[in-house]
N, C-alpha and C. Protein backbone atom coordinates (compact mmCIF):
# COMPACT_ATOMS: atom_id res chain seq x y z
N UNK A 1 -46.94 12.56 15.53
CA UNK A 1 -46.27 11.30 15.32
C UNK A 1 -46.92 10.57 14.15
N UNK A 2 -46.23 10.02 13.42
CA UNK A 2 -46.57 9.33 12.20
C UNK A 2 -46.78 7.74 12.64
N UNK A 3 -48.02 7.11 12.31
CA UNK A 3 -48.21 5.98 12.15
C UNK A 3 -48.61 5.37 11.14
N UNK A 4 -48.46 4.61 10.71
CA UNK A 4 -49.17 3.53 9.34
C UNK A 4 -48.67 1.78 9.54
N UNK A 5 -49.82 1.08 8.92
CA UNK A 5 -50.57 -0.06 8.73
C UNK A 5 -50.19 -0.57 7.63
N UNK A 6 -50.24 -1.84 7.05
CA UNK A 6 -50.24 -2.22 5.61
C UNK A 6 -50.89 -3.81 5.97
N UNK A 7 -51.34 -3.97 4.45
CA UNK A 7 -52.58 -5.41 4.33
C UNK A 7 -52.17 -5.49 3.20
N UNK A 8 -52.47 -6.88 3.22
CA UNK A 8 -52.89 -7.56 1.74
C UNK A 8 -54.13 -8.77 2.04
N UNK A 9 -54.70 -9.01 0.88
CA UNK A 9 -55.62 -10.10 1.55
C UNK A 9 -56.00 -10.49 -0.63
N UNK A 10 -56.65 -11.63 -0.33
CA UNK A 10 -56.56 -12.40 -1.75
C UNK A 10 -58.03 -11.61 -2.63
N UNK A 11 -58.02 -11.16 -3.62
CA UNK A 11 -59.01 -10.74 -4.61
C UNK A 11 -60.64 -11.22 -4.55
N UNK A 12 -60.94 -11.13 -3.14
CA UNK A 12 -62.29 -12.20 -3.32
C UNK A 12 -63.38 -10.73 -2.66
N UNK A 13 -64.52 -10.69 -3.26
CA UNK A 13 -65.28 -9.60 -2.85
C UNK A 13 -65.52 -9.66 -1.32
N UNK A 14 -65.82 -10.98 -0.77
CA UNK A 14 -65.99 -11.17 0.77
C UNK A 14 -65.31 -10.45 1.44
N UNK A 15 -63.55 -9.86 0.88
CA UNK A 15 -62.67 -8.94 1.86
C UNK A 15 -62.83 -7.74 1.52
N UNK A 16 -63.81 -7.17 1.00
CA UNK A 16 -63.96 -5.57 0.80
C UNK A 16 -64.76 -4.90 2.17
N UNK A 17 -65.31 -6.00 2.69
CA UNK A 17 -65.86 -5.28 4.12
C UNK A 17 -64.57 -5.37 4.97
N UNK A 18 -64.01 -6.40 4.87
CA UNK A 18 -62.97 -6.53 5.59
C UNK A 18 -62.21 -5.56 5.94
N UNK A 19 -61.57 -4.85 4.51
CA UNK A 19 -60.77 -3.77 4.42
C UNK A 19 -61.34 -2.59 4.65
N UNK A 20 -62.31 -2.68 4.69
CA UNK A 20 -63.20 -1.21 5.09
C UNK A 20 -63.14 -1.09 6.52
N UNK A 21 -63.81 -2.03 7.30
CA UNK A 21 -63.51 -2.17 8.65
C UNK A 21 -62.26 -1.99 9.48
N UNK A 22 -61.34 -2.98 9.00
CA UNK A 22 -60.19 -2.29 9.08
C UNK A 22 -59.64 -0.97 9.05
N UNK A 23 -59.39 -0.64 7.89
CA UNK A 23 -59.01 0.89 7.72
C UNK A 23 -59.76 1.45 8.81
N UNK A 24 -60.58 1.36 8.90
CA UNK A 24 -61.86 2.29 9.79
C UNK A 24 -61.14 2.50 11.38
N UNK A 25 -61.46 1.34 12.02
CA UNK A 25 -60.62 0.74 13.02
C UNK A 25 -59.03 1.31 13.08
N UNK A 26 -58.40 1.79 11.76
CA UNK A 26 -57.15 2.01 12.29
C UNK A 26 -56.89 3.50 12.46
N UNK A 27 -58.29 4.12 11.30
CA UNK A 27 -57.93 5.64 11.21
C UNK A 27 -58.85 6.13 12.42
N UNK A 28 -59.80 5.08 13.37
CA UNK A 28 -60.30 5.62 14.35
C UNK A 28 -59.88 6.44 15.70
N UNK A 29 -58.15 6.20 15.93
CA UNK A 29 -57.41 7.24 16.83
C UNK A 29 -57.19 8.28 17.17
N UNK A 30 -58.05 8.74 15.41
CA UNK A 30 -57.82 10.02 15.11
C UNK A 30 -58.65 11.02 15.43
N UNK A 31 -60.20 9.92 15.98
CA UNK A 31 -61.55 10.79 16.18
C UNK A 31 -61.86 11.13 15.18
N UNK A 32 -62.04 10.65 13.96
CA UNK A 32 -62.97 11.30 12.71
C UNK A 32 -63.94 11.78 13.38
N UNK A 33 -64.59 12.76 12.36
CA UNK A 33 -66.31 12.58 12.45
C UNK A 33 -66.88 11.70 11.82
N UNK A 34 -68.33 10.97 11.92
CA UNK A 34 -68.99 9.82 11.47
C UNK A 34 -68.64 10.33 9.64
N UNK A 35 -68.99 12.00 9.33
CA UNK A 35 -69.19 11.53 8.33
C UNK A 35 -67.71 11.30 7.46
N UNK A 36 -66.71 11.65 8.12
CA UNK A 36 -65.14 11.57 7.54
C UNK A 36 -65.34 9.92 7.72
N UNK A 37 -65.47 9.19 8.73
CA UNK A 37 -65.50 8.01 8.86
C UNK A 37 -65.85 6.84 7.41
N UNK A 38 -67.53 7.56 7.26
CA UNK A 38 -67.98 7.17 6.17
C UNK A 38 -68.00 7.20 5.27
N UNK A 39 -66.97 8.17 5.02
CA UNK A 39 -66.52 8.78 3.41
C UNK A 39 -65.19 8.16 3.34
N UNK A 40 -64.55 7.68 4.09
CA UNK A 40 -63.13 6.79 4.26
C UNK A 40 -62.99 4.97 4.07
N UNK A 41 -64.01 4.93 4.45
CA UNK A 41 -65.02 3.46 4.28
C UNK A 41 -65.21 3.44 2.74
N UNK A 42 -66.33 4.51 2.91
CA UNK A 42 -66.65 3.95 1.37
C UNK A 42 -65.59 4.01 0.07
N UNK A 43 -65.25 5.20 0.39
CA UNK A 43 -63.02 5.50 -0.82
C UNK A 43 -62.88 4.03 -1.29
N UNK A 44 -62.44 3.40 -0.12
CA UNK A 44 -62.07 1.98 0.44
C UNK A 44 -62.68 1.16 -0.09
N UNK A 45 -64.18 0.91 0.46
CA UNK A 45 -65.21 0.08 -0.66
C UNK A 45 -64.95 0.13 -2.00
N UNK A 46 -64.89 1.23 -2.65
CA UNK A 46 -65.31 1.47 -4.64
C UNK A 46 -63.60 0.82 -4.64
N UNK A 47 -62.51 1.37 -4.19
CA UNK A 47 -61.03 1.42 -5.00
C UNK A 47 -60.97 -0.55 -4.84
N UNK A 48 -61.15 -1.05 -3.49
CA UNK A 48 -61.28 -2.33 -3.69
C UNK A 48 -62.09 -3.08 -4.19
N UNK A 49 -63.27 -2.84 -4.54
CA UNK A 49 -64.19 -3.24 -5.61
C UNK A 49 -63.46 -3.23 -7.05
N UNK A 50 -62.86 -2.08 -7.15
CA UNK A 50 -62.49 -1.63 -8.75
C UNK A 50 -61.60 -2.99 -8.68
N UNK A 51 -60.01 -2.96 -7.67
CA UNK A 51 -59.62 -3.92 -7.63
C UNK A 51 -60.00 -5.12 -8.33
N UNK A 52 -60.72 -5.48 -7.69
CA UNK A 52 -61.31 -7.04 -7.57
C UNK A 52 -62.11 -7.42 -8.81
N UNK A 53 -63.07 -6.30 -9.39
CA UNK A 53 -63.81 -6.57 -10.14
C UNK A 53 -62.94 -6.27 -11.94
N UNK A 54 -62.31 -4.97 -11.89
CA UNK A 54 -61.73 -4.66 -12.55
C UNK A 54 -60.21 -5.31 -13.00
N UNK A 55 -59.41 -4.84 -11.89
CA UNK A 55 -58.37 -5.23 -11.75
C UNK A 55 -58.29 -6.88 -12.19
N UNK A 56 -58.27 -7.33 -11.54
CA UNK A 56 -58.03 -9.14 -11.71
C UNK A 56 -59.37 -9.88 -11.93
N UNK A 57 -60.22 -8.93 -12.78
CA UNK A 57 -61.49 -9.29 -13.45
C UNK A 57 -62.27 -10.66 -12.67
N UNK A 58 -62.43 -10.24 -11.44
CA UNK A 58 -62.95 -11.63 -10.75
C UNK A 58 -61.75 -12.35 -9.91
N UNK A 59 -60.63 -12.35 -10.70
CA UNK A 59 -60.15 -13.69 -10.38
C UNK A 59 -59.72 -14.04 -8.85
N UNK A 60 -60.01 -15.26 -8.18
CA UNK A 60 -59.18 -14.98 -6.44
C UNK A 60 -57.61 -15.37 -6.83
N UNK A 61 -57.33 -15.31 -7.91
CA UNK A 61 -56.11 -15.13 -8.31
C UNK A 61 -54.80 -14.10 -7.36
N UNK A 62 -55.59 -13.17 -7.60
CA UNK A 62 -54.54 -11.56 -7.40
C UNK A 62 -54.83 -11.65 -5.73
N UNK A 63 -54.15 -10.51 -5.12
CA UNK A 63 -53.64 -9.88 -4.08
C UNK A 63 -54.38 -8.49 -4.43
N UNK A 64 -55.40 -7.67 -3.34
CA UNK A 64 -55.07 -6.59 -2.92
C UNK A 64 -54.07 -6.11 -2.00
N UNK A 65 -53.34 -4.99 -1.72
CA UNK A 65 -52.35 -4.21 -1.38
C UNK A 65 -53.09 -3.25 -0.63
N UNK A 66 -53.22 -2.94 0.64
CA UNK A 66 -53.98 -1.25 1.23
C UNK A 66 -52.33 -1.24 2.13
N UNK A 67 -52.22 0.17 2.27
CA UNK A 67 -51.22 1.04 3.05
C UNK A 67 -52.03 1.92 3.19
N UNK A 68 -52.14 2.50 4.61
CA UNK A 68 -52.35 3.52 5.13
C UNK A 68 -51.67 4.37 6.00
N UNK A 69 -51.35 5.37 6.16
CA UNK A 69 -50.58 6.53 7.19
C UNK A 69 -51.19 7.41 7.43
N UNK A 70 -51.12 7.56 8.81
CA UNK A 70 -51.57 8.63 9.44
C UNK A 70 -50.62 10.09 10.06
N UNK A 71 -50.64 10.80 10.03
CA UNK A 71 -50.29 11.84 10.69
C UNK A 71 -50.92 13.45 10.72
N UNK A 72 -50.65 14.26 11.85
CA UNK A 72 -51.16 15.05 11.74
C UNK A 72 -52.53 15.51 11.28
N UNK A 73 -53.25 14.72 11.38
CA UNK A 73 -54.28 14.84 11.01
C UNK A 73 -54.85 14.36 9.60
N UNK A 74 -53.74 13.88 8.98
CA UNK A 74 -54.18 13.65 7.54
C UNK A 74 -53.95 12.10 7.59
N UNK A 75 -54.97 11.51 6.89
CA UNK A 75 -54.74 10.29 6.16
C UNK A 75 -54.55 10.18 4.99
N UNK A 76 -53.61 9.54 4.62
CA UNK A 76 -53.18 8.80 3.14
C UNK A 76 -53.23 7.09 2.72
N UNK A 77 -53.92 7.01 1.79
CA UNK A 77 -54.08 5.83 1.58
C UNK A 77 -53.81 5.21 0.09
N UNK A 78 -53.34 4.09 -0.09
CA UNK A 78 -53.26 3.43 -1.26
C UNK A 78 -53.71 1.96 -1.29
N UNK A 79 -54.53 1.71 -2.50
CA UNK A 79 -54.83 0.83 -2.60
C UNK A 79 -54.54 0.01 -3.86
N UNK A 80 -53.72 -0.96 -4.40
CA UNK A 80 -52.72 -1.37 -4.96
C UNK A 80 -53.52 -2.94 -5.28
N UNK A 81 -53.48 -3.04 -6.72
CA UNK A 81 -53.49 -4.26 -7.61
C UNK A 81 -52.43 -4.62 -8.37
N UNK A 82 -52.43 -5.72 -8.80
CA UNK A 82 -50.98 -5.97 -10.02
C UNK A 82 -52.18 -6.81 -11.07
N UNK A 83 -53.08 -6.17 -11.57
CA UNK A 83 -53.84 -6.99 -12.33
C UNK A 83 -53.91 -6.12 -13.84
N UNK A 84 -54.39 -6.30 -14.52
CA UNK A 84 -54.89 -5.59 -15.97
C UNK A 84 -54.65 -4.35 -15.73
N UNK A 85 -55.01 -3.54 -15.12
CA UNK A 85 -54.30 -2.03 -15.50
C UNK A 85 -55.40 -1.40 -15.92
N UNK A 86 -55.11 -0.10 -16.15
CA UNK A 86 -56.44 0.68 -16.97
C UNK A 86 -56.35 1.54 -18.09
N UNK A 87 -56.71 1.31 -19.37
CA UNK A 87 -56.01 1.77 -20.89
C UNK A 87 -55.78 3.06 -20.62
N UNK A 88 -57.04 3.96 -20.47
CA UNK A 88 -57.14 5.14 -20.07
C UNK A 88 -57.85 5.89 -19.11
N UNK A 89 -56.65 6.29 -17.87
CA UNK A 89 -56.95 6.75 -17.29
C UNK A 89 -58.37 7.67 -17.06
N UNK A 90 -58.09 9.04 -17.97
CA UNK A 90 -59.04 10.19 -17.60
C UNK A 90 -60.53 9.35 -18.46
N UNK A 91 -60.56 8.67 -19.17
CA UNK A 91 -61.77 7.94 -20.01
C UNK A 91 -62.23 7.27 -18.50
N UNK A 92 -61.82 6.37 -17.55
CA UNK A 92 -62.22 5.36 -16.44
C UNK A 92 -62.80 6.62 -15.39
N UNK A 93 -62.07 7.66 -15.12
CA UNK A 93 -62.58 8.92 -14.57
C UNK A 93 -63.82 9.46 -14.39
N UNK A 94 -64.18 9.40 -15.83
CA UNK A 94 -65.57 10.03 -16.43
C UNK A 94 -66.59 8.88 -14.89
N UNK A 95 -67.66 10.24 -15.01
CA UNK A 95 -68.79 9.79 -14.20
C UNK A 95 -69.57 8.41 -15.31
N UNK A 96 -70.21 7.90 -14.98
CA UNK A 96 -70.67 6.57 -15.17
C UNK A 96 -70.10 5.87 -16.05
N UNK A 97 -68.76 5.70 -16.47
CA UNK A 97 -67.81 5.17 -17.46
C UNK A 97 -67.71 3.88 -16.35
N UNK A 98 -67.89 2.33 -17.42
CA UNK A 98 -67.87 1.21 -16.73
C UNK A 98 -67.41 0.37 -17.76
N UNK A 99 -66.27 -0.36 -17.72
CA UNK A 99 -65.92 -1.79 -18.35
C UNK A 99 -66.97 -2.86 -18.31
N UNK A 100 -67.71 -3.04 -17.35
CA UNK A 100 -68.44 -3.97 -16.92
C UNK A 100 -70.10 -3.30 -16.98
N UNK A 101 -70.51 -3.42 -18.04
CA UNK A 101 -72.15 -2.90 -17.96
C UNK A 101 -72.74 -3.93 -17.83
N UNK A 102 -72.17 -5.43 -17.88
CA UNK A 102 -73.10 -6.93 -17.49
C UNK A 102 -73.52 -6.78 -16.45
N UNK A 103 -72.41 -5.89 -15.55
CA UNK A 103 -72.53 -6.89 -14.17
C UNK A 103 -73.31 -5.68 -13.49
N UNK A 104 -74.14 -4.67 -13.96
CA UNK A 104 -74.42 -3.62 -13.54
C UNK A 104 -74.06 -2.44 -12.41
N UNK A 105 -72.62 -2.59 -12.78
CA UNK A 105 -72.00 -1.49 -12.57
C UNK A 105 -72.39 0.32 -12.79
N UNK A 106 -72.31 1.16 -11.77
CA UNK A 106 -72.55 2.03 -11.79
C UNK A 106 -71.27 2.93 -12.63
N UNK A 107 -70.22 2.99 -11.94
CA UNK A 107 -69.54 3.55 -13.15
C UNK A 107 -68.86 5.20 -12.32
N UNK A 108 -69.45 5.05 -11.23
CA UNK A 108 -69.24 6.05 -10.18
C UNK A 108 -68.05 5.94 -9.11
N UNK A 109 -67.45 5.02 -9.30
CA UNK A 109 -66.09 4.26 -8.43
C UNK A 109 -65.42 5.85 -8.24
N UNK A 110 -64.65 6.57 -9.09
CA UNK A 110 -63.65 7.72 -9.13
C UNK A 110 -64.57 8.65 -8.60
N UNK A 111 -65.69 8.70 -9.35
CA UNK A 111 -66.80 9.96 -8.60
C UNK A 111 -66.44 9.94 -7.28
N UNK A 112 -67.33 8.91 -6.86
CA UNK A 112 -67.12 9.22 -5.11
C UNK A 112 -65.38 9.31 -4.68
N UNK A 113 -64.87 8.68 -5.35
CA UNK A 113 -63.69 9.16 -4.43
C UNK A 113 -63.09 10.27 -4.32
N UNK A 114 -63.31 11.04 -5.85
CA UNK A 114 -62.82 12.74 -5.84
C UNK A 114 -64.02 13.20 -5.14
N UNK A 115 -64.87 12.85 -4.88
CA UNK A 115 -66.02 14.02 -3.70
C UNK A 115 -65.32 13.79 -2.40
N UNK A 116 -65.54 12.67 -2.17
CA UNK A 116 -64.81 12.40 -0.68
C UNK A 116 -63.74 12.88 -0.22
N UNK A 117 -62.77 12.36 -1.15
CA UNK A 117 -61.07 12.91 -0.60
C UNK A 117 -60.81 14.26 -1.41
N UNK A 118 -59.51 14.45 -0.66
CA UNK A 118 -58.93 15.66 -0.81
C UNK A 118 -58.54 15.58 -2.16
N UNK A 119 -57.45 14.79 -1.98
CA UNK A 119 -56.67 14.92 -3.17
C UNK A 119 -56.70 12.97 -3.43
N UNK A 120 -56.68 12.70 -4.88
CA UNK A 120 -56.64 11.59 -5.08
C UNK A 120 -55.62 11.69 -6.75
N UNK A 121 -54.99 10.36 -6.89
CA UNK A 121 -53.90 9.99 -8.50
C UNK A 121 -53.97 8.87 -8.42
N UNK A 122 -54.30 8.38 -9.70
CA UNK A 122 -54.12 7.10 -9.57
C UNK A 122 -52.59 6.28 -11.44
N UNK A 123 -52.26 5.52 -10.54
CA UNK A 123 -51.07 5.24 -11.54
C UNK A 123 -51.83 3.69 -12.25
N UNK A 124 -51.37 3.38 -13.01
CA UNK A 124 -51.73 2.33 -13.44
C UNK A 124 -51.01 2.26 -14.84
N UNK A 125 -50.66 0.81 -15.07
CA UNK A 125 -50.11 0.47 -16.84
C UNK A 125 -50.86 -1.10 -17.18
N UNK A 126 -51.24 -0.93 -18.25
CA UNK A 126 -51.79 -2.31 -18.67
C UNK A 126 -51.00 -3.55 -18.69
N UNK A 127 -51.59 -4.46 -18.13
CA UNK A 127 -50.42 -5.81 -17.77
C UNK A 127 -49.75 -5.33 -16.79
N UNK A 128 -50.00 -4.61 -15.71
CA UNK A 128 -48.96 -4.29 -14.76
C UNK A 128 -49.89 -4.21 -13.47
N UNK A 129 -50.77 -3.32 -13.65
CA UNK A 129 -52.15 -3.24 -12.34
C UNK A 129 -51.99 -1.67 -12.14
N UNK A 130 -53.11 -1.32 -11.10
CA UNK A 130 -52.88 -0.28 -10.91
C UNK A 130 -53.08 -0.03 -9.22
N UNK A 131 -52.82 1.29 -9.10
CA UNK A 131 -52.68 1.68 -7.51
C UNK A 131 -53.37 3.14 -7.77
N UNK A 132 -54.28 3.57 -6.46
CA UNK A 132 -54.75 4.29 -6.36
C UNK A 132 -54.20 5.04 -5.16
N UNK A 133 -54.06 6.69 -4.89
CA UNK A 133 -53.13 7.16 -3.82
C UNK A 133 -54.21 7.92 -3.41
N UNK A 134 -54.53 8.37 -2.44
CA UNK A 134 -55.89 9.21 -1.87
C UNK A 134 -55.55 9.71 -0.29
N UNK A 135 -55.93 11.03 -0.63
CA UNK A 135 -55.74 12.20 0.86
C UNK A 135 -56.94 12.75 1.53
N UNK A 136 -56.84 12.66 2.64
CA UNK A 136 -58.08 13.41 3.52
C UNK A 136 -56.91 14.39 4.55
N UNK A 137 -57.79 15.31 4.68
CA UNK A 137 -57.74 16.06 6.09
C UNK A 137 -58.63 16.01 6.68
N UNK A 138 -58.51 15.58 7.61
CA UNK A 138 -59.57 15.54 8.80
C UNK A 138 -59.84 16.58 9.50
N UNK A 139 -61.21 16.99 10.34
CA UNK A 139 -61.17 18.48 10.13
C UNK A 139 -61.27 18.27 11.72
N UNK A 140 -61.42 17.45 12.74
CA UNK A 140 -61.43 17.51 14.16
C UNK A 140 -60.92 16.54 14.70
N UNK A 141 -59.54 15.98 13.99
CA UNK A 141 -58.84 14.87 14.95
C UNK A 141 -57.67 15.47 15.79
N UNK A 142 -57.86 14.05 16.50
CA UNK A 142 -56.23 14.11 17.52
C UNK A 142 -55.06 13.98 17.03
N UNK A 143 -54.38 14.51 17.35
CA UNK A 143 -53.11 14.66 17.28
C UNK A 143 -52.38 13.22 17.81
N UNK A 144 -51.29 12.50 16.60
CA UNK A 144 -50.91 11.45 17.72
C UNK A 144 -49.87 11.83 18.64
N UNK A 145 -49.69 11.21 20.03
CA UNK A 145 -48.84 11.38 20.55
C UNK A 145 -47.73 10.36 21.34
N UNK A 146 -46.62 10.67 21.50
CA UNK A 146 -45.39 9.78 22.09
C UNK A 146 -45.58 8.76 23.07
C-alpha cells in the first residue's frame, strides 16, 4: 500500500531539525534500520540546509516544500525551493564545491546524498528554485498493509 505526507514550513534554519524529525517519524512504519534511519535524516538535513542557505540565501522569505512516499519498501523524497536556482548543476555536484565559503560551508551537501541514497536528480532553473528527488530501498522493512 502506498502512503505519502507533504510539508511546507518557512526558510528559517530552526526547521531543518524539524523536517528531519518528521520525515523520520513518518518513514518509521517501515522499520528502517538505525543506519537507513540516519542516512534519511541526514539526505534531509544537507537538501534543506542547501534550501535555506542556498536557495533563498538566508531569507525567512521562501517556503520549503518536503513530499515524501512510501511504498513497498522504498522511500522517495523531494525536497523543493522556489528560490535562486543553481547555474550549474554538475559544477554544485562536485565534492567540496560551495557558493558560500564565508559561511564555512563544507561543500559536501550532494556528496552525502549520492552515498546515502539510491538514486538521487535534482532539477533546478535560475530565478525559479530548485527541487531535489531522492530514492532509498530499504533493505528490512514492512510491508504496508490494508
Amino acid at each position: 500500500m502506498k502512503n505519502a505526507m507533504q510539508m511546507q514550513f518557512t526558510a528559517l534554519s530552526q526547521n531543518e531539525s524539524f523536517a528531519r524529525v518528521t520525515v523520520a517519524a513518518f518513514i518509521a512504519q517501515l522499520d528502517p534500520t538505525m543506519d537507513e534511519l540516519t542516512e534519511i535524516k541526514t539526505v534531509v538535513s544537507e537538501a534543506v540546509t542547501n534550501a535555506i542557505i542556498h536557495g533563498y540565501d538566508m531569507s525567512p522569505d521562501g517556503i520549503v516544500h518536503i513530499s515524501v512516499t512510501i511504498e513497498e519498501g522504498i522511500v522517495e523524497l523531494s525536497i523543493k525551493d522556489e528560490g535562486l536556482g543553481i547555474m550549474d548543476i554538475e559544477e554544485a555536484r562536485q565534492p567540496l564545491y560551495t557558493t558560500k565559503p564565508e559561511l564555512e560551508r563544507s561543500g559536501m551537501g550532494f556528496t552525502i546524498m549520492e552515498n546515502f541514497m539510491d538514486e538521487i536528480s535534482i532539477v533546478s532553473h535560475p530565478g525559479e528554485g530548485t527541487e531535489v528527488r531522492l530514492k532509498k530501498h530499504l533493505s528490512n522493512s514492512k510491508m504496508l498493509c490494508n
